[in-house]
C-alpha atoms as a PDB file:
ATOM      1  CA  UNK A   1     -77.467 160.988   0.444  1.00  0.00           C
ATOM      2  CA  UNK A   2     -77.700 165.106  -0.842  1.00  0.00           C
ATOM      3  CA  UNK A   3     -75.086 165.685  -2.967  1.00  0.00           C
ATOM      4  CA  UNK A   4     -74.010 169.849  -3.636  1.00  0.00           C
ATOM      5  CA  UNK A   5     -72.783 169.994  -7.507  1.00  0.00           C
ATOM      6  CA  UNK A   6     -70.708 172.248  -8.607  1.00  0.00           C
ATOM      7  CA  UNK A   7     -70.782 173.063 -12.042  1.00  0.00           C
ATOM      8  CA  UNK A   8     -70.078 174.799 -15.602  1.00  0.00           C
ATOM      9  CA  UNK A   9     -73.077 175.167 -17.972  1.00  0.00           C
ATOM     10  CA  UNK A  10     -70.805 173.475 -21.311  1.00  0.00           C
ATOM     11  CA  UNK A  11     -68.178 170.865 -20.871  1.00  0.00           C
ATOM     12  CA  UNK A  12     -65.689 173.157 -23.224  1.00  0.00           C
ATOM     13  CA  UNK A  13     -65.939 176.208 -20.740  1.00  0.00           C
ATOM     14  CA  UNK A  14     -63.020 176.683 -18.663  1.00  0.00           C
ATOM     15  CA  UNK A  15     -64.145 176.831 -15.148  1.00  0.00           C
ATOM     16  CA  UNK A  16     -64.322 180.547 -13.615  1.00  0.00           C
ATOM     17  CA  UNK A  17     -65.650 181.509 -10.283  1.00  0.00           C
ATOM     18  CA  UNK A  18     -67.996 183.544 -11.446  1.00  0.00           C
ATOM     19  CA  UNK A  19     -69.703 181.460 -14.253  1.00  0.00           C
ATOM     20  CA  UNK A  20     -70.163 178.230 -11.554  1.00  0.00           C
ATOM     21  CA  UNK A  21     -73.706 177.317 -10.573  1.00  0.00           C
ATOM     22  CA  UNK A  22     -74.465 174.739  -8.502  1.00  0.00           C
ATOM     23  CA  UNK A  23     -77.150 171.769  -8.165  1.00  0.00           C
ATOM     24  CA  UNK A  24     -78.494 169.855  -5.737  1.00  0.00           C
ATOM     25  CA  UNK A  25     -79.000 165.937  -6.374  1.00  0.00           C
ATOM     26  CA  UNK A  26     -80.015 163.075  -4.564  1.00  0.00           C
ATOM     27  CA  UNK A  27     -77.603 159.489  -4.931  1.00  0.00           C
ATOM     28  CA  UNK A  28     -75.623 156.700  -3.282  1.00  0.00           C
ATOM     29  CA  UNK A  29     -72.226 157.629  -4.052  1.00  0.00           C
ATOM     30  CA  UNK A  30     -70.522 160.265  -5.675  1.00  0.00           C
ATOM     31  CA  UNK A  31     -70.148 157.703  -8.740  1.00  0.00           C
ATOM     32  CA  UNK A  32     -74.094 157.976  -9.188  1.00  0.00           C
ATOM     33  CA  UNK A  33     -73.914 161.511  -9.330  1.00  0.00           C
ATOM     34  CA  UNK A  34     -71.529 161.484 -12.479  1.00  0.00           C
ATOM     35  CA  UNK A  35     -73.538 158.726 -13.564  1.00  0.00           C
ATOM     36  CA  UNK A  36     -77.114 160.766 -13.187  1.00  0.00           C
ATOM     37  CA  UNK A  37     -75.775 163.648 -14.763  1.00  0.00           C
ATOM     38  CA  UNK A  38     -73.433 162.471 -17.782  1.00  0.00           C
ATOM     39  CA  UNK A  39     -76.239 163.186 -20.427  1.00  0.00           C
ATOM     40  CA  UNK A  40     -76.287 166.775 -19.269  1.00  0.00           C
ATOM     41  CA  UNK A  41     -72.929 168.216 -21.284  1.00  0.00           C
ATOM     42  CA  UNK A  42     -72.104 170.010 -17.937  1.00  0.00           C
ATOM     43  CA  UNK A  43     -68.398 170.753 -16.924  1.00  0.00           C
ATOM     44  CA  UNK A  44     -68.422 168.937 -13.214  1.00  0.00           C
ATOM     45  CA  UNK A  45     -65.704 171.142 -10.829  1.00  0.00           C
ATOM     46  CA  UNK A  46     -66.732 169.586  -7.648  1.00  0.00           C
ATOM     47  CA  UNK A  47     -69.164 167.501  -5.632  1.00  0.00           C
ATOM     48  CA  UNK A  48     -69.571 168.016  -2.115  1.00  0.00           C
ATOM     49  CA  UNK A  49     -71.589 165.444   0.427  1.00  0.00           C
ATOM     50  CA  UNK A  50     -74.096 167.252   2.230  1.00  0.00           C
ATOM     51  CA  UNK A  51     -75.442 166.105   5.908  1.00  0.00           C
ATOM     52  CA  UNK A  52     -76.874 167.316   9.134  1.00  0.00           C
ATOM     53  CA  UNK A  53     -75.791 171.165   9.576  1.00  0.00           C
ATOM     54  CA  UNK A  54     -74.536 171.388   6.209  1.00  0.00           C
ATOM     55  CA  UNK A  55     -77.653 170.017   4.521  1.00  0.00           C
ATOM     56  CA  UNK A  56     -79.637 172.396   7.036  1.00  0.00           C
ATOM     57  CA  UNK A  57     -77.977 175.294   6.204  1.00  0.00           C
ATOM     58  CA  UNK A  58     -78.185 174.379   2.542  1.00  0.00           C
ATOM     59  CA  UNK A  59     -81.707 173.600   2.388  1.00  0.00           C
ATOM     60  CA  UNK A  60     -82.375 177.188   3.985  1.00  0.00           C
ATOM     61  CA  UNK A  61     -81.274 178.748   0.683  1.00  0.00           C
ATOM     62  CA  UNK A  62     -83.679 179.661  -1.686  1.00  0.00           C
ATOM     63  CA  UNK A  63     -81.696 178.429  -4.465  1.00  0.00           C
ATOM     64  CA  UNK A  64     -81.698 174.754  -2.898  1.00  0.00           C
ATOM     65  CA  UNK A  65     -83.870 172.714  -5.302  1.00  0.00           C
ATOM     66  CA  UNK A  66     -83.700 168.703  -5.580  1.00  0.00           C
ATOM     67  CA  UNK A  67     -83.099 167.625  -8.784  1.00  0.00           C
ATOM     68  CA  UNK A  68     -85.027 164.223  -9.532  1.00  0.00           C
ATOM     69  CA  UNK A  69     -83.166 162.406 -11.962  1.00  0.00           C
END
């Protein structure tokens, strides 16, 4: 599954609208996600599942990158 991360560059940052970036990652579960990305001293706000139209429209975006992790 394509998971949509939502995220805050340092851990210590309180999260602001403006300041979130996002990152697309490939996993099982939402679990593996955390898991894939605990070494990256990111602040996590939200993951989102991404599938059919959503993925679509996602994948559309020029900022849509898959990380490999």
């Amino acid at each position: 599954m394509i998971f949509k991360v939502l995220y805050q560059e340092l851990a210590s940052e309180v999260p602001v609208r403006e300041n979130t970036h996002s990152l697309y990652i490939e996993a099982s579960n939402e679990r593996d996600v955390r898991y894939k990305l605990k070494d990256r001293g990111i602040n996590i706000e939200f993951i989102q599942t991404l599938e059919g139209e959503q993925l679509a429209y996602e994948e559309q975006s020029e900022d849509y990158i898959l990380e490999t992790v």
